[in-house]
Protein backbone atom coordinates (compact mmCIF):
# COMPACT_ATOMS: atom_id res chain seq x y z
CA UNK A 1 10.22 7.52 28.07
CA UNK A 2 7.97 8.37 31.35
CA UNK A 3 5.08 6.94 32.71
CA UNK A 4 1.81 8.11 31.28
CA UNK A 5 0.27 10.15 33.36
CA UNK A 6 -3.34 8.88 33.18
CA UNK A 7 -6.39 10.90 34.62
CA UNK A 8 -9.34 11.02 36.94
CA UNK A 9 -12.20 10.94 34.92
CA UNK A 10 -15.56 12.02 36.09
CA UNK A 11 -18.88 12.10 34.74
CA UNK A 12 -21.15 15.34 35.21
CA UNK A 13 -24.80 16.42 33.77
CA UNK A 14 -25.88 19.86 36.10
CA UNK A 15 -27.37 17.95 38.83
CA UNK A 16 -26.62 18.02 42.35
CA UNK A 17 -25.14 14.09 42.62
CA UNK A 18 -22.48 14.99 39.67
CA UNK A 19 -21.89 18.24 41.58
CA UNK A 20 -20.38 16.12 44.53
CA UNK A 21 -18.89 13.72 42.09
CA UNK A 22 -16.75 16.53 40.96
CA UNK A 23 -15.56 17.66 44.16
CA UNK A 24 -14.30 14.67 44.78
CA UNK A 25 -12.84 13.54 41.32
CA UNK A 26 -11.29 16.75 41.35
CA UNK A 27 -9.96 16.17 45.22
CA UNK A 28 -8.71 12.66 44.17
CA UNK A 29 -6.94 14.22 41.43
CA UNK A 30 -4.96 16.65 43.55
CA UNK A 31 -3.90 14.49 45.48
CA UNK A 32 -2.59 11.81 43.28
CA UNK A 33 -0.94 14.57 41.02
CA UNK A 34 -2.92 13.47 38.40
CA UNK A 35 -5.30 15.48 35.53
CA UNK A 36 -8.98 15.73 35.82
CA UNK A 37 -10.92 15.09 32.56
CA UNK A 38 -14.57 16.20 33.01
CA UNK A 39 -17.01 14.28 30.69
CA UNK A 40 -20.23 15.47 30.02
CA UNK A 41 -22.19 12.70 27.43
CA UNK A 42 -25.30 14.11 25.27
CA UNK A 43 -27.02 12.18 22.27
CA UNK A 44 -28.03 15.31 20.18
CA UNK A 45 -25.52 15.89 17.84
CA UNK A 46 -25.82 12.67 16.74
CA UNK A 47 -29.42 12.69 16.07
CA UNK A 48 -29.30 16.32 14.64
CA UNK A 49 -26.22 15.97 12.55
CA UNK A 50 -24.78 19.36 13.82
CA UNK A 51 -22.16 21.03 11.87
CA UNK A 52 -20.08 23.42 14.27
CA UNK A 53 -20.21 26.82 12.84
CA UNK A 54 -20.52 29.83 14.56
CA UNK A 55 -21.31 30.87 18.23
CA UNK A 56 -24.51 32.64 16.56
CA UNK A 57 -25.69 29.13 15.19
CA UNK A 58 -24.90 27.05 17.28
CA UNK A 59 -28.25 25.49 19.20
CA UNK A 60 -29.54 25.35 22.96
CA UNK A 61 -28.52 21.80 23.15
CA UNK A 62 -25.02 22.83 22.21
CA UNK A 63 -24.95 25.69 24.40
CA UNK A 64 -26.65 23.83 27.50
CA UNK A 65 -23.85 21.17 27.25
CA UNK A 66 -20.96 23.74 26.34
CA UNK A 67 -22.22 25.25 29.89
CA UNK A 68 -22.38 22.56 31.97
CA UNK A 69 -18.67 21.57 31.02
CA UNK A 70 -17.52 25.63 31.40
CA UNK A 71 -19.47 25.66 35.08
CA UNK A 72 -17.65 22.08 36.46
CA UNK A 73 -14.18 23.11 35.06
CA UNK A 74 -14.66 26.44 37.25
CA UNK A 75 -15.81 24.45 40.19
CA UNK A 76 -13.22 22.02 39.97
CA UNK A 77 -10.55 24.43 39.68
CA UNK A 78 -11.96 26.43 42.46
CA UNK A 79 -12.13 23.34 44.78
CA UNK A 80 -7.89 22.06 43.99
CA UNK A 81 -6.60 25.19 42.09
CA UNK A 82 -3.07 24.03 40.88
CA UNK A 83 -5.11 21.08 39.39
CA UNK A 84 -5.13 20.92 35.36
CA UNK A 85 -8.80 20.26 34.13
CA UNK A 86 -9.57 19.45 30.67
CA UNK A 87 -13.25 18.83 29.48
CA UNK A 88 -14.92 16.17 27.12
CA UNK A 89 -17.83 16.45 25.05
CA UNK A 90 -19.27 13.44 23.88
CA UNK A 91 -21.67 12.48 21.44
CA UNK A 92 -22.90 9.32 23.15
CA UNK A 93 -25.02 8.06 26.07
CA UNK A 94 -23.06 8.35 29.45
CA UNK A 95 -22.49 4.92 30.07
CA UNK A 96 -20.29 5.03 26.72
CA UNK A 97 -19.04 7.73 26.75
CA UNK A 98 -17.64 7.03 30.36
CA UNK A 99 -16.38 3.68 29.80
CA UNK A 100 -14.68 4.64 26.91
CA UNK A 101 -12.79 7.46 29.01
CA UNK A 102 -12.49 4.58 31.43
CA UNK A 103 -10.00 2.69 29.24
CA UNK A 104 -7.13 5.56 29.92
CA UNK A 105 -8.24 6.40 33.35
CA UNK A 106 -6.53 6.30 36.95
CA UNK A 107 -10.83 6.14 38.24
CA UNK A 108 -13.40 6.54 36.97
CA UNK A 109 -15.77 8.55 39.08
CA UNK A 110 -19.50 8.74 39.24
CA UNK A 111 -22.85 10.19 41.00
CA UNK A 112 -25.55 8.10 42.74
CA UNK A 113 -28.78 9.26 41.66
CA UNK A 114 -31.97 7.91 42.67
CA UNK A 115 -36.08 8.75 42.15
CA UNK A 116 -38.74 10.13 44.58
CA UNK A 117 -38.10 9.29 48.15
CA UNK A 118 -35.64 6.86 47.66
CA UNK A 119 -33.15 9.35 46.18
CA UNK A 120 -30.70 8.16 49.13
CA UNK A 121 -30.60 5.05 48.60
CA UNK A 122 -30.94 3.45 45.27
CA UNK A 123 -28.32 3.45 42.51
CA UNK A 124 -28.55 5.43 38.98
CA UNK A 125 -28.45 3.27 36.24
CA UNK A 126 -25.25 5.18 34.47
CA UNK A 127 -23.37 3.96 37.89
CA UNK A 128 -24.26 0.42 38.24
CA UNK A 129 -23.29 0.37 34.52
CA UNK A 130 -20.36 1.97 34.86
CA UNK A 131 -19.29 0.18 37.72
CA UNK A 132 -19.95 -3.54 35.97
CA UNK A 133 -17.92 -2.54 33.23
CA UNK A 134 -15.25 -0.38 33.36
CA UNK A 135 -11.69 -1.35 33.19
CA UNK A 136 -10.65 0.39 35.96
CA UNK A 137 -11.57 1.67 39.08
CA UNK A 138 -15.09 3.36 39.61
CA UNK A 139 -16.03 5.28 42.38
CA UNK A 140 -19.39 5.70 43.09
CA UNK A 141 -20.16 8.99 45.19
CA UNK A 142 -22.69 8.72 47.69
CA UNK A 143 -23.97 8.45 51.35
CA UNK A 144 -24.02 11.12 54.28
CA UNK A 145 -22.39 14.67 53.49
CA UNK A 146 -20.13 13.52 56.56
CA UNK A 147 -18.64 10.43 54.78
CA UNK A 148 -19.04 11.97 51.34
CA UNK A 149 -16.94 15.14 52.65
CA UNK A 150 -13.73 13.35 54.35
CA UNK A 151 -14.92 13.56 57.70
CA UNK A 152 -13.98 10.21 59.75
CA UNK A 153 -10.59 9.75 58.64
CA UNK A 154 -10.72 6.00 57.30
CA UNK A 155 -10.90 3.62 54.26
CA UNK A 156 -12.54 0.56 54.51
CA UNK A 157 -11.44 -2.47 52.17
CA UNK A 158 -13.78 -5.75 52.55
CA UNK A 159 -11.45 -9.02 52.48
CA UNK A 160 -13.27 -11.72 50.41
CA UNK A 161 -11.90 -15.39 51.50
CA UNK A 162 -10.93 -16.36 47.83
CA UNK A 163 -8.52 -12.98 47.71
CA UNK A 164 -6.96 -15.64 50.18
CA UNK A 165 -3.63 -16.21 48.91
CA UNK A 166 -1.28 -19.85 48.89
CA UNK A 167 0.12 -20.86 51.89
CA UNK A 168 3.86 -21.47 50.48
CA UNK A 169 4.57 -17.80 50.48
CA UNK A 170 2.99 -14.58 50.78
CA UNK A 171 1.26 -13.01 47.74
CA UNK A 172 1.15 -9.06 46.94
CA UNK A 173 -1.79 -6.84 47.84
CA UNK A 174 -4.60 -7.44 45.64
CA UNK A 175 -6.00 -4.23 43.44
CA UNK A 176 -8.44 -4.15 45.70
CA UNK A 177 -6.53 -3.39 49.15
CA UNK A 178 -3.58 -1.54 46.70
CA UNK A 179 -5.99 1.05 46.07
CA UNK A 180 -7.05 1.25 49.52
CA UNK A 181 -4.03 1.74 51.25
CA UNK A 182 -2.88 4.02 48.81
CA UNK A 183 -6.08 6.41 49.68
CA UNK A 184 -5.95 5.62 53.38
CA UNK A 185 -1.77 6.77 53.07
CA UNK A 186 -3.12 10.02 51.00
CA UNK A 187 -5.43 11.00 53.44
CA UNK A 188 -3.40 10.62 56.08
CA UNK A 189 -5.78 8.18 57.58
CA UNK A 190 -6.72 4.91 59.07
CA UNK A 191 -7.22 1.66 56.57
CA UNK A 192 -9.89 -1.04 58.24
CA UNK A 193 -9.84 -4.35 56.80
CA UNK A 194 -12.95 -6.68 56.83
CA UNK A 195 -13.76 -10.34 56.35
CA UNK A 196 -17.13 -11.48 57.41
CA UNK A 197 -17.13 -15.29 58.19
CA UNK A 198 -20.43 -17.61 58.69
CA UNK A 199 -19.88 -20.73 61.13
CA UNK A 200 -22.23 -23.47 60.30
CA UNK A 201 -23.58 -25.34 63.55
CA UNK A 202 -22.74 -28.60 63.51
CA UNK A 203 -24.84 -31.19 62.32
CA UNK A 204 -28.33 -31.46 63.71
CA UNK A 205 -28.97 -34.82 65.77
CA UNK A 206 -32.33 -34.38 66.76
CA UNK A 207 -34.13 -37.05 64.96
CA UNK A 208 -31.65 -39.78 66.17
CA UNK A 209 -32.24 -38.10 70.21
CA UNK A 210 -35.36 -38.79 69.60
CA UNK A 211 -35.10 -42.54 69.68
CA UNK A 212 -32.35 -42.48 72.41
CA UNK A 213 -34.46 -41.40 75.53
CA UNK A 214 -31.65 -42.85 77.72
CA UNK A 215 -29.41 -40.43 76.70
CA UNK A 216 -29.20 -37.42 78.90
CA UNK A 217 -30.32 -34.61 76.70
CA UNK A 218 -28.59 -31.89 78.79
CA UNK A 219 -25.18 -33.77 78.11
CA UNK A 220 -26.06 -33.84 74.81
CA UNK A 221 -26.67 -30.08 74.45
CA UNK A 222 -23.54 -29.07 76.11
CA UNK A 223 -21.42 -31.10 73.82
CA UNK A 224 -23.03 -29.78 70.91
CA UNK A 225 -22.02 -26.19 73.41
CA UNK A 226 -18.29 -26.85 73.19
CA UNK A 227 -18.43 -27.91 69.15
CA UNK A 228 -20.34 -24.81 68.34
CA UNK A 229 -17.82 -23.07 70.16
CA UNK A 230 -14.59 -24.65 69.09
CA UNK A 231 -15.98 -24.28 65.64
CA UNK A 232 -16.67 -20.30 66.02
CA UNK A 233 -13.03 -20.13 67.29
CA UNK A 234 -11.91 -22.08 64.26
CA UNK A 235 -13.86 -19.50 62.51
CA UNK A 236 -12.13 -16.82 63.88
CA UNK A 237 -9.18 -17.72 63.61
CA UNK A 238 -8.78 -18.38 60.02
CA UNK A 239 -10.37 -14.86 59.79
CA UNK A 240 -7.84 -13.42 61.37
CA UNK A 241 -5.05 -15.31 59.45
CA UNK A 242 -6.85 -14.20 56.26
CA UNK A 243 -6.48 -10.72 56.90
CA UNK A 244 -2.91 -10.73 58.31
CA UNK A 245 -2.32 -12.50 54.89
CA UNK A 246 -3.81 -10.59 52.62
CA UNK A 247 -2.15 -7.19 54.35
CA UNK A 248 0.75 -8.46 55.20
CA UNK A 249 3.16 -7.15 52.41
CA UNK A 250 1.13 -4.07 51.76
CA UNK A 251 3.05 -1.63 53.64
CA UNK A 252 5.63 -0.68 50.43
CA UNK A 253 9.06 0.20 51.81
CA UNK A 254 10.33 4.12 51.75
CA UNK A 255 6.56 5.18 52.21
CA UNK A 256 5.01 6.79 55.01
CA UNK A 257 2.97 3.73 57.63
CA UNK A 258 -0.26 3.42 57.38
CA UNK A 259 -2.39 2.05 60.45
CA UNK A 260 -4.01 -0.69 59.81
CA UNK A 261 -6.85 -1.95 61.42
CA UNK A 262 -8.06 -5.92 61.10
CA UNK A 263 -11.78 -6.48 61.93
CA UNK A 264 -13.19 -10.05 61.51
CA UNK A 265 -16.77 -10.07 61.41
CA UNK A 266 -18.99 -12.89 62.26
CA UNK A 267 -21.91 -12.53 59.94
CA UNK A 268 -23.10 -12.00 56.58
CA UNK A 269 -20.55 -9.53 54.27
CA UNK A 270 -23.25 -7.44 53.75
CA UNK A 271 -23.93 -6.31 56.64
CA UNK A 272 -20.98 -5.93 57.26
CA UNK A 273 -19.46 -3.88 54.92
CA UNK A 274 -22.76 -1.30 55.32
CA UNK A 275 -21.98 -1.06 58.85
CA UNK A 276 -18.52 -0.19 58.60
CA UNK A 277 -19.23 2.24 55.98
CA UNK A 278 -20.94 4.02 58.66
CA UNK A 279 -18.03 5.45 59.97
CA UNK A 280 -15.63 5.55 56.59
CA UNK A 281 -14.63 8.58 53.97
CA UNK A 282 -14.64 4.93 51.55
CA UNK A 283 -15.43 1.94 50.91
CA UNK A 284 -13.11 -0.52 48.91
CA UNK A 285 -14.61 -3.78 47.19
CA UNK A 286 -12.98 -5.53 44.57
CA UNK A 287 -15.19 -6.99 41.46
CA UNK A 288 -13.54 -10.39 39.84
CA UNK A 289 -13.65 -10.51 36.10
CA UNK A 290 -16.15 -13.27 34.61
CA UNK A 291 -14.05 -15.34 32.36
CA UNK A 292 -15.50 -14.86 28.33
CA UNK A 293 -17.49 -12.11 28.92
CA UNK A 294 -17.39 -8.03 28.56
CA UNK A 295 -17.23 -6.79 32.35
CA UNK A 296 -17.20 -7.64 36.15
CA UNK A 297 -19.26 -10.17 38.16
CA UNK A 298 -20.15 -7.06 40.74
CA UNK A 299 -22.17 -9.80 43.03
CA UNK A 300 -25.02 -9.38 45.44
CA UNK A 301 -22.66 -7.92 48.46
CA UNK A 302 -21.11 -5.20 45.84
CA UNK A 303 -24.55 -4.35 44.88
CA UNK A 304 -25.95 -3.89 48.23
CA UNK A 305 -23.49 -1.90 49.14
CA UNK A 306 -23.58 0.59 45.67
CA UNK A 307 -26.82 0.91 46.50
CA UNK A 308 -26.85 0.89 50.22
CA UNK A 309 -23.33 2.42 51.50
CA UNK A 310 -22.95 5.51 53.74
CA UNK A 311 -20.21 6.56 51.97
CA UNK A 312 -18.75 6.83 48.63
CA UNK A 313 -17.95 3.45 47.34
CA UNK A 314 -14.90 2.19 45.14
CA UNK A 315 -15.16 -0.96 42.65
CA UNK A 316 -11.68 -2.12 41.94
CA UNK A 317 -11.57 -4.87 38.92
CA UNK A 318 -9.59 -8.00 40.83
CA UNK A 319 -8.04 -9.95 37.70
């Protein structure tokens, strides 16, 4: 027997965020060789009861919904035109009705939709849902039209230090970077790999100085200099190894290279990762699974950066 060939899935309502959404589910699609299942979610028919019958009785709710599904299969085939496109009407909320499509999905993919003049920047609550729960990858689609449109050529995957694997032998890519190579290779782009790292000064003597006036305080402050220093390189360092680590066996054999660039931050992850997406068609972060319960710990960093990213942003469940 073959492989199933699973689909993108996207979510779409009429609006201009699942517009974009589209285009990009549907560009995903083509070029994975992969379906595109267009979901549109509405609650009526449940609360009405409707029996189909014919065109003539069938209500504006109906006919609304029918519509939206007719105009993104039109789009979608416009924007990759050897792609297949089937559509899904469900009688559920979105969030459902998209994780449930989620559970035989290559992606799941998703607007960002905000209110009033923060419409840039804050995250719909059908995404963050979506993206906390699904059971496979979600991407959410916003930021610049620059980023959003495939103009700078690079993925961006943030490293987390407990993706770090053992030190008796290499492990495989985690989901995380798997997916992000595999876009960056599809693209025919650049991957950029980040770790933020924190160095803690060392431990603060002051009190004790205090009662050693003998002691010749600019002595003191340029040993405390050098530890601060050989500590940042220490820092560093073990950034560096992290990411070699981590990407070292993710180049698969009989495929074509992709470059990979390794950027070690010093600093919080946050910031990090939103400044990088700055200049990135995407923004890989994996989301660990919370042992005994339904869905992903997403974390503050992957919510500042759903909410906060200049480009589209991918959540990859990390078992």
């Amino acid at each position: 027997m073959g492989t199933v060939e699973l689909p993108v899935v996207v979510g779409v309502d009429g609006s201009d965020a699942a517009s974009d959404a589209l285009d990009w589910a549907a560009e995903l699609a083509g070029r994975r060789g992969l379906p595109l299942r267009v979901v549109h979610a509405s609650l009526w028919e449940r609360y009405e009861g409707y029996v189909a019958g014919t065109a003539a009785d069938r209500p504006a709710e109906r006919l609304h919904s029918e519509a939206v599904l007719a105009t993104a299969a039109e789009r979608a085939g416009r924007r990759v035109p050897a792609l297949k496109v089937m559509t899904d009407l469900a009688a559920d909320d979105a969030v459902t009705a998209l994780l449930r499509a989620g559970q035989s999905a290559e992606a799941l993919v998703v607007g960002s939709r905000g209110r009033g003049e923060f419409a840039s920047l804050l995250l719909g609550s059908v995404g963050l849902g979506i993206a906390a729960r699904a059971q496979c990858p979600v991407v959410v689609v916003r930021g610049r039209p620059q980023n959003v449109h495939g103009g700078m050529n690079r993925v961006v995957v943030g490293i987390a230090e407990r993706e770090r694997p053992g030190e008796r032998e290499p492990a495989p890519p985690s989901a995380a970077v798997a997916f992000a190579l595999r876009e960056a290779r599809l693209r025919g782009g650049e991957l950029e790999a980040v770790h933020a790292w924190r160095c803690a000064g060392p431990e603060d003597h002051g009190a004790r100085e205090n009662h050693r006036a003998h002691e010749d305080h600019r002595a003191h402050e340029d040993h405390r200099a050098r530890e601060n220093h050989r500590a940042r390189e220490d820092h560093a360092r073990r950034a560096a190894e992290l990411l070699d680590e981590t990407l070292g066996g993710a180049t698969a054999a009989g495929l074509p290279p992709v470059p990979v660039a390794h950027r070690p931050v010093e600093g919080s992850a946050r910031k990090a990762l939103l400044d990088a997406s700055a200049h990135a068609d995407l923004l890989v972060v994996g989301a660990r699974r919370r042992q005994g319960h339904f869905g992903m710990q997403l974390g503050l960093v992957n919510h500042a950066v759903l909410h906060h990213a200049k480009c589209p942003v991918a959540v990859v469940p990390v078992s």
